[in-house]
Protein backbone atom coordinates (compact mmCIF):
# COMPACT_ATOMS: atom_id res chain seq x y z
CA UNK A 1 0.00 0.00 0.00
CA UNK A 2 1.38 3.86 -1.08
CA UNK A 3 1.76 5.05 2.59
CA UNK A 4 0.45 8.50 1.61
CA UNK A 5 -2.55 7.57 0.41
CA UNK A 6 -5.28 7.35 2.70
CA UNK A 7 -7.17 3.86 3.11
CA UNK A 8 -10.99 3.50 3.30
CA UNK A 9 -13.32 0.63 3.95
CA UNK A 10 -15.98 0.15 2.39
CA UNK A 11 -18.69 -1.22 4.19
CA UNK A 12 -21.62 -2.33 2.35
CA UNK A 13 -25.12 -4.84 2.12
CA UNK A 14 -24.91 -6.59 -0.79
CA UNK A 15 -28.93 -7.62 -1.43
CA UNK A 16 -32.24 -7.27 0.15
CA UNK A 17 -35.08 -10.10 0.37
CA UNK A 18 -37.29 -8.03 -2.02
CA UNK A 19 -34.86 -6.90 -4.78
CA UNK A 20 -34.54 -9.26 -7.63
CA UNK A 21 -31.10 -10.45 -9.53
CA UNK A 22 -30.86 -7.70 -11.58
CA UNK A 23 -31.22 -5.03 -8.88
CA UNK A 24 -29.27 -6.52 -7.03
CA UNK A 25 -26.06 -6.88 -9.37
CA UNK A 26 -26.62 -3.31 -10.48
CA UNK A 27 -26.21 -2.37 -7.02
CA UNK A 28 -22.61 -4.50 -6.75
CA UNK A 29 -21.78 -2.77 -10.48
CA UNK A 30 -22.45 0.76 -8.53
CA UNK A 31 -19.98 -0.39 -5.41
CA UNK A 32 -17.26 -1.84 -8.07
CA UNK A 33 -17.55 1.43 -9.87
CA UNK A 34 -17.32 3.32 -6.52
CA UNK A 35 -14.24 1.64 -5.86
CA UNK A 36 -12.28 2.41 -8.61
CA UNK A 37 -13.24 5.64 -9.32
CA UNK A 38 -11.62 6.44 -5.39
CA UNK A 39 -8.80 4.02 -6.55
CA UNK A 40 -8.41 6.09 -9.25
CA UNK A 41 -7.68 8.83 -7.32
CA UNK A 42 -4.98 7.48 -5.08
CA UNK A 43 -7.40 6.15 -2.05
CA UNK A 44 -6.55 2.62 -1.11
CA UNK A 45 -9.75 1.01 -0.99
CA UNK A 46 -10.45 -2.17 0.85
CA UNK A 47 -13.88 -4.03 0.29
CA UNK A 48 -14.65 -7.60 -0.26
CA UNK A 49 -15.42 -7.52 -3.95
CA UNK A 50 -11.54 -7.15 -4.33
CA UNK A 51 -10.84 -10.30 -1.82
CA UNK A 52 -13.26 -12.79 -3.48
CA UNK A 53 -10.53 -14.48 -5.04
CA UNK A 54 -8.42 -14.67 -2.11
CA UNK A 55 -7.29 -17.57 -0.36
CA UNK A 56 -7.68 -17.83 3.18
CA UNK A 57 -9.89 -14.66 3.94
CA UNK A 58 -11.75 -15.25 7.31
CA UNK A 59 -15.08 -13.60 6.42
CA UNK A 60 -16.58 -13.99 9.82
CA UNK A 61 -14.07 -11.69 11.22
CA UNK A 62 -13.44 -9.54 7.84
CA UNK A 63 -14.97 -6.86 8.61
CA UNK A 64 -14.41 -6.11 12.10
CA UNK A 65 -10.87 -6.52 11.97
CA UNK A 66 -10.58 -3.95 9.44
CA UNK A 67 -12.61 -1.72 11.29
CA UNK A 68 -10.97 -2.10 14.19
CA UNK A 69 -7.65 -0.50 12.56
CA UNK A 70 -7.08 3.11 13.72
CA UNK A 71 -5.59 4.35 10.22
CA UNK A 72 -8.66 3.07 8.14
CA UNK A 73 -11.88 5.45 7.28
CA UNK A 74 -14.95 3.70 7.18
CA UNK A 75 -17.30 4.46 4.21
CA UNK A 76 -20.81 3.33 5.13
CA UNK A 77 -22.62 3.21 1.93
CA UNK A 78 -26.09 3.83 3.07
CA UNK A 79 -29.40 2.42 1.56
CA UNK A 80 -32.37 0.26 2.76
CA UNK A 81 -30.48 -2.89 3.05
CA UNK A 82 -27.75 -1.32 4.88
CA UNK A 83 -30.10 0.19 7.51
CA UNK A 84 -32.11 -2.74 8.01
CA UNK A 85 -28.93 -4.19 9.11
CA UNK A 86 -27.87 -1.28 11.50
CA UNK A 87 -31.09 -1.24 13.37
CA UNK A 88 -31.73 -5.12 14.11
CA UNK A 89 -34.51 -5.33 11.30
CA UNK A 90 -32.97 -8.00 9.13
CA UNK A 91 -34.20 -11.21 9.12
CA UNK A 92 -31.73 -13.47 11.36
CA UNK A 93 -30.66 -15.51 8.63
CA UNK A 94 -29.87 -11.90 6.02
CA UNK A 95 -26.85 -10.13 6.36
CA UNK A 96 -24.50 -11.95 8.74
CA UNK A 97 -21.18 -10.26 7.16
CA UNK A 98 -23.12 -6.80 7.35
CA UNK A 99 -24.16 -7.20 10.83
CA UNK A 100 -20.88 -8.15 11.98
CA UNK A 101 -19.71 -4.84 10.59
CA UNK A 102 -22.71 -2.97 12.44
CA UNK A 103 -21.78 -4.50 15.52
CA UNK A 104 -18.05 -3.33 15.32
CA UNK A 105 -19.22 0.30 14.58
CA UNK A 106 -21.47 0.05 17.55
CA UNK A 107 -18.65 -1.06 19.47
CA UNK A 108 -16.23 1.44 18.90
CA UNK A 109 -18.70 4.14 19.04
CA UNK A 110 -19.22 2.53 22.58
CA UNK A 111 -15.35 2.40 23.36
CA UNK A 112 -14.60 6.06 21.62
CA UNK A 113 -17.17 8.45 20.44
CA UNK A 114 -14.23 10.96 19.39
CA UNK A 115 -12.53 8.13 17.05
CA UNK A 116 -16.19 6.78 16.10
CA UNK A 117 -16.85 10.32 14.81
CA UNK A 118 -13.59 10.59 13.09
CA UNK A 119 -13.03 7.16 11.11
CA UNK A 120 -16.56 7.07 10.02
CA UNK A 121 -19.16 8.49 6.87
CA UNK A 122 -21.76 7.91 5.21
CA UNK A 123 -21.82 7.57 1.67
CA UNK A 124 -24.97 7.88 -0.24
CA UNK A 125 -24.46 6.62 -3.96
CA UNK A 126 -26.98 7.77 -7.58
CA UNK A 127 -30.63 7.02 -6.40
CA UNK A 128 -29.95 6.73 -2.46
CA UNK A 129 -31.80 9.41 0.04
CA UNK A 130 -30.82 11.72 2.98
CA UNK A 131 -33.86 10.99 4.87
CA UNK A 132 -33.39 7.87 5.16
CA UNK A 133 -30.42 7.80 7.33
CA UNK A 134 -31.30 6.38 11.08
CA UNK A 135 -32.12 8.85 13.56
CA UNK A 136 -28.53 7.67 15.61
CA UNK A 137 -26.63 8.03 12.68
CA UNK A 138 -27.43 11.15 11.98
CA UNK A 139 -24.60 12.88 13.70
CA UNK A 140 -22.41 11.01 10.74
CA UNK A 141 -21.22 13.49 8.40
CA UNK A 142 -22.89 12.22 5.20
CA UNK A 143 -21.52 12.41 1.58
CA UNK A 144 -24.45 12.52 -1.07
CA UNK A 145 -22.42 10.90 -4.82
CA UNK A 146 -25.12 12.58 -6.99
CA UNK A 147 -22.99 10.89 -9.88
CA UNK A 148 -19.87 8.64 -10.33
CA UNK A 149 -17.43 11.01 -11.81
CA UNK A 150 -14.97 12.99 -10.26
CA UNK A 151 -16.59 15.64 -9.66
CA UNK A 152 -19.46 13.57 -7.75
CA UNK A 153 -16.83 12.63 -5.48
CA UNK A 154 -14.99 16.43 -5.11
CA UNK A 155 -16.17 16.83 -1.62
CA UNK A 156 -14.94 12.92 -0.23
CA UNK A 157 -12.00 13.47 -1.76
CA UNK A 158 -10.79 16.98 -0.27
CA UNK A 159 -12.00 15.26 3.20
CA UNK A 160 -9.86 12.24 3.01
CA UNK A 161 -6.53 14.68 1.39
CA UNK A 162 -7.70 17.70 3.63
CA UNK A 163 -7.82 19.46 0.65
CA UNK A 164 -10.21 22.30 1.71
CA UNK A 165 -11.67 24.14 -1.07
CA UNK A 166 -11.42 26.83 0.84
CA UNK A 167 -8.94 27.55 2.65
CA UNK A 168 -8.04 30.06 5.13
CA UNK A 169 -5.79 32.73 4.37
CA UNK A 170 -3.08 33.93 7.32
CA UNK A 171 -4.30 36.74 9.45
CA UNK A 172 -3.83 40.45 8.05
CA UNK A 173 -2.31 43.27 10.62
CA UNK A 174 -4.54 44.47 13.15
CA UNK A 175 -6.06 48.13 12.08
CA UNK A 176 -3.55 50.96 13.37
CA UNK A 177 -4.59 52.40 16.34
CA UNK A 178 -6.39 55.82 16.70
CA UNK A 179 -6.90 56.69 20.38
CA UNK A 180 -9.68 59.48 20.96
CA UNK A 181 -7.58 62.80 21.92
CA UNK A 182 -8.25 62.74 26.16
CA UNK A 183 -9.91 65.97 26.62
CA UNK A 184 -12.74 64.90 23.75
CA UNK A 185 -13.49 61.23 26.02
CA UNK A 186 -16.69 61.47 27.46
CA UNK A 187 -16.02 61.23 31.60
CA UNK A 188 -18.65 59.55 33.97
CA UNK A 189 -21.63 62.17 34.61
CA UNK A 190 -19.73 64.99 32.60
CA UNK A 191 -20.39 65.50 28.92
CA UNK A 192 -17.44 66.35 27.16
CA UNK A 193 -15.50 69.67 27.49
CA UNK A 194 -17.93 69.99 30.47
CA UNK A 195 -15.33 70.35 32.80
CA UNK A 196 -13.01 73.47 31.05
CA UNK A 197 -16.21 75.09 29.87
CA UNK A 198 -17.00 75.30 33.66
CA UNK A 199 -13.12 76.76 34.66
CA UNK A 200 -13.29 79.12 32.01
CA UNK A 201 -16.47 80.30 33.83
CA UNK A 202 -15.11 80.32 37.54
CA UNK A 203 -12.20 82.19 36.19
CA UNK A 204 -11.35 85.28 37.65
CA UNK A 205 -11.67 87.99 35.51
CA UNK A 206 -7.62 89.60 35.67
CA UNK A 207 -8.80 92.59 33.12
C-alpha cells in the first residue's frame, strides 16, 4: 500500500429479500464502480469484492478486523439494506457479514465516540436518500455521490486529502490604532469639554 494515500473501507449490504437479480447486481456494479473511481484517485480502498478471489480470507471476522484499525476510514454506503442491518430489522438468517460490521461500529462508538466520529461516513451513492439515514446516525457526516465522476466525489475526496476548497488565508495586521484625543473622552456624569467650559467660567476675571 502507497503510505500516503489514505485507506478507506468500504462497508456495504450486498442484497435485500425483495430486490430481484438484476437489482441486485446493479447495485454491486455501482460499489465496483465506486471503488475504482476512489482508486483512481490514489485512495486505497479495501472491500470484499476485491478479496473474493483470495485464499484464506476469514469472512466472519473480515470486517471487524478492518474496522478495528485506527488508520482506516470507514465508508458506510447507506441504503435500505444497509439500515435494516444497522437497526436489528434483518431477518436473522440476512446479512450476517453486514451485521458483523454494524456490531463493530457500535462497538467502537461505545469504546470512543471521538474516534467513532472521526473514522466514520456515510456515503450515499446515484438514487440513495438523505432521509433515510437512522435517527442515531445522523450525527455522521454524510456524503451525497449525486454521480460517479470525479466531480461527484470532489467533496470525499478533499476530506480524506484535507484538501479544503477553501482555505483560510493567514491573518492580516490588526487596524492601526487611533486613540480618541483625552480631553474629547466622554467622563462619567460629565459631557465632554464639560469640565473646562466650567473653569473658564469660575475664572477670575484679571482685566
Amino acid at each position: 500500500m502507497d503510505s500516503e494515500a489514505p485507506i478507506v473501507f468500504l462497508s456495504w449490504a450486498h442484497t435485500h429479500r425483495d430486490w430481484s437479480p438484476e437489482r441486485t447486481q446493479r447495485w454491486e456494479e455501482s460499489i465496483v464502480e465506486f471503488a475504482y473511481l476512489l482508486r483512481h484517485h490514489h485512495v486505497e480502498v479495501i472491500a470484499d469484492i476485491f478479496d473474493y478471489t483470495t485464499r484464506g480470507v476469514d469472512w466472519t471476522r473480515y470486517g471487524a478486523s478492518v474496522i478495528s484499525r485506527p488508520d482506516v476510514t470507514v465508508l458506510i454506503v447507506g441504503n435500505e439494506p444497509y439500515w435494516e442491518r444497522w437497526e436489528g430489522r434483518n431477518p436473522p438468517d440476512e446479512g450476517a457479514g453486514v451485521t458483523r460490521e454494524a456490531d463493530a461500529l457500535h462497538g467502537l462508538f461505545d469504546a470512543d465516540q471521538r474516534a467513532f466520529q472521526e473514522r466514520t461516513l456515510i456515503i450515499l451513492l446515484p438514487g440513495e436518500q438523505d432521509k433515510t439515514v437512522p435517527y442515531d446516525l445522523r450525527r455522521v457526516p454524510r456524503y451525497p455521490v449525486d454521480e460517479l465522476t470525479p466531480q461527484g466525489i470532489d467533496a470525499l475526496l478533499r476530506l480524506l486529502f484535507d484538501d479544503p476548497k477553501y482555505p483560510k488565508e493567514a491573518l492580516g495586521q490588526p487596524p492601526a490604532s487611533h486613540p480618541v484625543p483625552s480631553t474629547d473622552r466622554p467622563g462619567f456624569g460629565m459631557p465632554a469639554g464639560r469640565r473646562e467650559l466650567l473653569a473658564r467660567r469660575h475664572r477670575p476675571d484679571t482685566a
